[in-house]
Protein backbone atom coordinates (compact mmCIF):
# COMPACT_ATOMS: atom_id res chain seq x y z
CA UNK A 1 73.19 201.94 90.34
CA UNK A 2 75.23 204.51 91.08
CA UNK A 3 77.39 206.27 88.67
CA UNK A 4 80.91 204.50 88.65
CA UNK A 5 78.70 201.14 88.91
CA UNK A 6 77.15 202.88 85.36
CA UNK A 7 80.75 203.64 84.09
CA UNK A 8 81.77 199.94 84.39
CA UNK A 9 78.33 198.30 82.79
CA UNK A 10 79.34 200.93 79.80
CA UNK A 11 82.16 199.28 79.44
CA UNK A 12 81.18 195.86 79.48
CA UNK A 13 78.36 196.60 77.13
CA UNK A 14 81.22 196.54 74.56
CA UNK A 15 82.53 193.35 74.80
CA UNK A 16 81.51 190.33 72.07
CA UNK A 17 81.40 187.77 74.49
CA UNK A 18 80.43 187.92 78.18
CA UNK A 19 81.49 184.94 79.21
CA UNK A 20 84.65 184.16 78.22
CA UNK A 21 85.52 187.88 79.88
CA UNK A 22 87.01 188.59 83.18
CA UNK A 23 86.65 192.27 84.68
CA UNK A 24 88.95 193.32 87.96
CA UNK A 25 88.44 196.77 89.35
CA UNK A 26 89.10 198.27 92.58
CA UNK A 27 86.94 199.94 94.92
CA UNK A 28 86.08 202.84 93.10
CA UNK A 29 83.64 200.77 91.00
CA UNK A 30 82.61 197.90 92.96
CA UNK A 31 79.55 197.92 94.09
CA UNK A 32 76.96 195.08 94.66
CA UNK A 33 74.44 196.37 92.39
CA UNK A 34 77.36 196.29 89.46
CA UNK A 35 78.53 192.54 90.49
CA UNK A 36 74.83 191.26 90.00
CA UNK A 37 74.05 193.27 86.75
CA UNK A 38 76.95 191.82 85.22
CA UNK A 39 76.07 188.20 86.65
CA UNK A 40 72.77 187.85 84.79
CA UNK A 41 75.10 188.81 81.82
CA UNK A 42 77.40 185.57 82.64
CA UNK A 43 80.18 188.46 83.06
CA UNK A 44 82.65 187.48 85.60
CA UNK A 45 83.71 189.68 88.15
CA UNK A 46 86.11 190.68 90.72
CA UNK A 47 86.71 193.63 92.56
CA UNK A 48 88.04 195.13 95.81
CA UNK A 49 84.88 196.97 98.13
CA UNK A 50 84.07 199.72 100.08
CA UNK A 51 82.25 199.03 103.25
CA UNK A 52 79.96 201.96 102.53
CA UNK A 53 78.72 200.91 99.15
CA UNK A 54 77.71 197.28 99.85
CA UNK A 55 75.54 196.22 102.68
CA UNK A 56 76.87 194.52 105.69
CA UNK A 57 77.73 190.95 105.35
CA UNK A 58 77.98 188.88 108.15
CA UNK A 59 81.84 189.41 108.54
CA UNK A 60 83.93 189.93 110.91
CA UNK A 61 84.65 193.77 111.04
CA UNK A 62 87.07 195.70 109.79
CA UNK A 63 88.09 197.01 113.63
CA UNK A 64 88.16 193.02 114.92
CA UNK A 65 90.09 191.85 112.24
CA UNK A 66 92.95 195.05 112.77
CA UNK A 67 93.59 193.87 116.03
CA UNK A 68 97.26 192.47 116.80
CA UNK A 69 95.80 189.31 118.19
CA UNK A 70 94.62 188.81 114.25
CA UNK A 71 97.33 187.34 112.50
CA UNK A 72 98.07 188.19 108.60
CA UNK A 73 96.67 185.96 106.61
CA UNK A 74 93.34 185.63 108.57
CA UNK A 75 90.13 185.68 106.51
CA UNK A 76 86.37 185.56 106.80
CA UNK A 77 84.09 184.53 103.86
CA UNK A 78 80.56 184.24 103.11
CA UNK A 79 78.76 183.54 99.66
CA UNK A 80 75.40 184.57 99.09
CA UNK A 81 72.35 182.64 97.61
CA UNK A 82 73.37 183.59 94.11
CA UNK A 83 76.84 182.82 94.04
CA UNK A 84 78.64 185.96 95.04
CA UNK A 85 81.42 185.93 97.43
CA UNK A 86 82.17 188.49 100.08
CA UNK A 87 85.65 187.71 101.78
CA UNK A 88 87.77 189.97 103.87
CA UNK A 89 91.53 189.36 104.61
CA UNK A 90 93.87 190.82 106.76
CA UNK A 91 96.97 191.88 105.14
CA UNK A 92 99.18 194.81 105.84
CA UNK A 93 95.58 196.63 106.39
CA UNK A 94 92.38 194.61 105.91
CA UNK A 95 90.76 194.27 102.34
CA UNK A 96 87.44 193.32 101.04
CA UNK A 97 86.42 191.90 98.37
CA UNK A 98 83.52 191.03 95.99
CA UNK A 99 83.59 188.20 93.52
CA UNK A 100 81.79 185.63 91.69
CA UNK A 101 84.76 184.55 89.13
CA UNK A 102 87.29 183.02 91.64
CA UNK A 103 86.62 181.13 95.07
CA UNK A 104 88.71 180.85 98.44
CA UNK A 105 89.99 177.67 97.21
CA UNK A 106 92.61 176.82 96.83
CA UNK A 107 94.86 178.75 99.59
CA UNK A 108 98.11 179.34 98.82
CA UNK A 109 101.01 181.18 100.80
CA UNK A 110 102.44 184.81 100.26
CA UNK A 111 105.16 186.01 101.90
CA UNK A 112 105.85 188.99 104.28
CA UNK A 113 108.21 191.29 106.09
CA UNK A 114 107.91 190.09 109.59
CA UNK A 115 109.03 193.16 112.37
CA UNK A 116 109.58 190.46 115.02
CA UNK A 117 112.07 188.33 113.76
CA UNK A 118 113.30 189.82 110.92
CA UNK A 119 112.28 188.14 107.99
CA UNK A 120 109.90 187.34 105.66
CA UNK A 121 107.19 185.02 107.31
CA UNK A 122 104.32 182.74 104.94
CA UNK A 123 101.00 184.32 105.22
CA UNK A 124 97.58 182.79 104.03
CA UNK A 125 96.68 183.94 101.02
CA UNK A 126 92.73 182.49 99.31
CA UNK A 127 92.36 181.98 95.75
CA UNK A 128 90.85 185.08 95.24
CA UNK A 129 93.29 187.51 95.96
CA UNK A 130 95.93 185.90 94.66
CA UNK A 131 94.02 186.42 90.90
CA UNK A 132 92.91 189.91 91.76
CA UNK A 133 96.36 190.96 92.61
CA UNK A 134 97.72 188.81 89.28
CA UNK A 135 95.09 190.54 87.02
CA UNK A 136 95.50 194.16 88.69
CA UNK A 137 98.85 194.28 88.10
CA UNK A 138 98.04 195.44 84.39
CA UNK A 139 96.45 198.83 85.36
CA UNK A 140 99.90 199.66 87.71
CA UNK A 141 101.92 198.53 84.37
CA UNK A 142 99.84 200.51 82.33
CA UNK A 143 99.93 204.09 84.48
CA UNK A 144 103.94 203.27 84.79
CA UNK A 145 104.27 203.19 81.11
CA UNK A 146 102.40 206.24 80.87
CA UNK A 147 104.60 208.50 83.02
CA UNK A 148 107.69 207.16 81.60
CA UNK A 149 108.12 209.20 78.59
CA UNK A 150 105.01 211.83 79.32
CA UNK A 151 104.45 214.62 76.59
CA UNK A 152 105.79 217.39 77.03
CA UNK A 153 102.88 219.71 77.90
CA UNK A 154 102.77 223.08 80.22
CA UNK A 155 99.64 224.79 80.25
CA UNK A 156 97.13 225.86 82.90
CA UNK A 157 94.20 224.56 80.83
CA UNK A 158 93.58 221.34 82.64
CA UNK A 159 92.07 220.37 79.56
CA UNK A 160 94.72 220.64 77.86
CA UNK A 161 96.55 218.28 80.56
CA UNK A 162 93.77 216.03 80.21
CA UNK A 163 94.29 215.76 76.47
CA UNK A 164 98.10 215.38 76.77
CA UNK A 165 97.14 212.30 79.19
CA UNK A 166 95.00 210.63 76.69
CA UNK A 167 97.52 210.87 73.93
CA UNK A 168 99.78 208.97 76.42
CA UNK A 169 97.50 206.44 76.80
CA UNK A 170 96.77 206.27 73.24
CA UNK A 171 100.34 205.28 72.54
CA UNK A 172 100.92 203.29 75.63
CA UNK A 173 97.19 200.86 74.50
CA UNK A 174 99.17 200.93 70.86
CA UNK A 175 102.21 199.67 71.92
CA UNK A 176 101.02 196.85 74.26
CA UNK A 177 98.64 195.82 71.27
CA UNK A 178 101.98 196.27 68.89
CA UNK A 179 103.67 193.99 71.28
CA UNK A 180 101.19 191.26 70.86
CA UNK A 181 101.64 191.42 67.20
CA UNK A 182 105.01 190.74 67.18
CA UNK A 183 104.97 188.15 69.43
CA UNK A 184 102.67 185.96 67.03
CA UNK A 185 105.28 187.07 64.29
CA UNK A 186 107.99 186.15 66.33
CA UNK A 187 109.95 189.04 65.59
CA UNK A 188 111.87 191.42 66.95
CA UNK A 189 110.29 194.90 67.81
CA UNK A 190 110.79 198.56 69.09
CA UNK A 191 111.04 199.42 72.49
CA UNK A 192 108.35 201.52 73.70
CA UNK A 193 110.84 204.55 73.79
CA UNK A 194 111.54 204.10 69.69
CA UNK A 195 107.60 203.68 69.45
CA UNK A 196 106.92 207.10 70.67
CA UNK A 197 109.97 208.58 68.40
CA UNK A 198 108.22 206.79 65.45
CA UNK A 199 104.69 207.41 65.39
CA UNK A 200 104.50 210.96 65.02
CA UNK A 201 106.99 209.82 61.24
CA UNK A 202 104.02 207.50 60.55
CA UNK A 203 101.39 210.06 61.20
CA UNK A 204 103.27 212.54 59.37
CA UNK A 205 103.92 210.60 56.20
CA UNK A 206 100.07 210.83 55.08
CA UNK A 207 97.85 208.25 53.45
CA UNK A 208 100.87 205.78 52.61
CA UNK A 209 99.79 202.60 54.32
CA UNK A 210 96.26 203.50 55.03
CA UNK A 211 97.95 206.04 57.62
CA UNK A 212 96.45 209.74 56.97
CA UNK A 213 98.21 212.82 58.85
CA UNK A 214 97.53 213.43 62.46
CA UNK A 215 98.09 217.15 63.54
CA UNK A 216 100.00 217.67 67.20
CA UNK A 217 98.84 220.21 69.75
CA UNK A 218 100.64 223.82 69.12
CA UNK A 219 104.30 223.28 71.04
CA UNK A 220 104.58 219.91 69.74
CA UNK A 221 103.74 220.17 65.49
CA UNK A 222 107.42 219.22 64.89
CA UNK A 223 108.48 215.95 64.84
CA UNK A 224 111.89 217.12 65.82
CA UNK A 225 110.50 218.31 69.03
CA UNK A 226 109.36 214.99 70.41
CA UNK A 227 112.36 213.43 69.07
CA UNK A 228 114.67 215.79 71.04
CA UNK A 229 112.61 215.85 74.40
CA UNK A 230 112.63 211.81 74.02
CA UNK A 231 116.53 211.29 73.47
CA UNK A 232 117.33 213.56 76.32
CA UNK A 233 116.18 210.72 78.93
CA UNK A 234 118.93 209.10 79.11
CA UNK A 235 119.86 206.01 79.02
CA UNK A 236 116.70 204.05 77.10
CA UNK A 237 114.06 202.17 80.26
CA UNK A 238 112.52 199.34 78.62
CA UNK A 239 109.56 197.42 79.87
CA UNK A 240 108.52 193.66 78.21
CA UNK A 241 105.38 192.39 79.27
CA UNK A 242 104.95 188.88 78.59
């Protein structure tokens, strides 16, 4: 197993139940050694390939299926003795994909900027890419939410960049959790823009709550910093995730 296969069964060693748990990755991490270790955990799994890290199936190629005379929507399947299906589907470029969560069945119809006429035509669209591209959506949310207020952090350390990045994500994982909470309430909340403004006042206001004081890198120990650099953005962008 190679090592972003490893990274991914890391991950899923985590999880409390297996089988009511759907991963989606892309094709950084998908492998065919990864989709099998994580069957004979009852893990389901979905996830866009590389033609160099799984063997060939018996699919059409990648340079047939490019061809004009392929329309969009075209696809080529095969599942394998153990359940896994390999499909490939011709989009605006041709995709692959590995999965034994979600079959071809039922297909449904997407729909497309046609250059000849104009418009946007229906295209074929399987089962299975219509969930990947549902459940992937959360990692493009999540890196958009990141960069939207990003800390402000100049240094040629990379670590240090790497550091500032993980306190982003930090606060971006809090708020999305924060914004389940709520919703059970059924109350209103804060935006994620008067999140960031406010955790750095919970941090600082030490043990009250169970909260104990978090100390920010050198450049950003004032709360009035963050504050400032936050309210300068303008008008406030807002994101709800349902």
């Amino acid at each position: 197993m190679g090592v972003t296969s490893q990274i991914v069964s890391v991950l899923a060693s985590t999880m409390t139940s297996s089988t009511t748990t759907a991963i989606f990755a892309d094709n950084y991490f998908t492998s065919l050694e990864i989709v099998r270790y994580l069957k004979d955990k009852n893990c389901r799994y979905t996830g866009t390939a590389r033609d160099n890290k799984i063997s060939k199936p018996p699919l059409k190629s990648v340079k047939d299926m490019e061809k004009k005379a392929v329309p969009r929507g075209m696809h080529d399947y095969i599942t394998s003795d153990d359940g896994i299906l390999a499909l490939r589907w011709k989009d605006n470029r041709v995709v692959t994909l590995l999965s034994m969560d979600v079959g071809v069945d039922p297909i449904s119809s997407v729909y497309r900027y046609c250059s000849d006429t104009k418009k946007k035509e229906p295209v074929n669209c399987p089962a299975v890419i219509k969930s990947y591209n549902a459940n992937m959506g959360g990692i493009d949310k999540s890196d958009i939410l990141v960069h939207l207020y990003r800390t402000p952090m100049k240094s040629k350390r990379w670590y240090m960049r790497m550091f500032a990045y993980a306190i982003d994500l930090c606060l971006t994982n809090a708020w999305i959790m924060y914004r389940w909470d709520i919703k059970a309430l059924a109350v209103d909340g804060l935006s994620f823009k008067n999140f960031r403004i406010q955790t750095p006042h919970l941090a600082a206001s030490g043990t009250a709550g169970g909260w104990r004081v978090v100390y920010l890198p050198r450049g950003l120990q004032s709360q009035e910093h963050l504050s400032a650099h936050v309210g300068n953005l303008g008008e406030e962008r807002q994101l709800i995730f349902s």
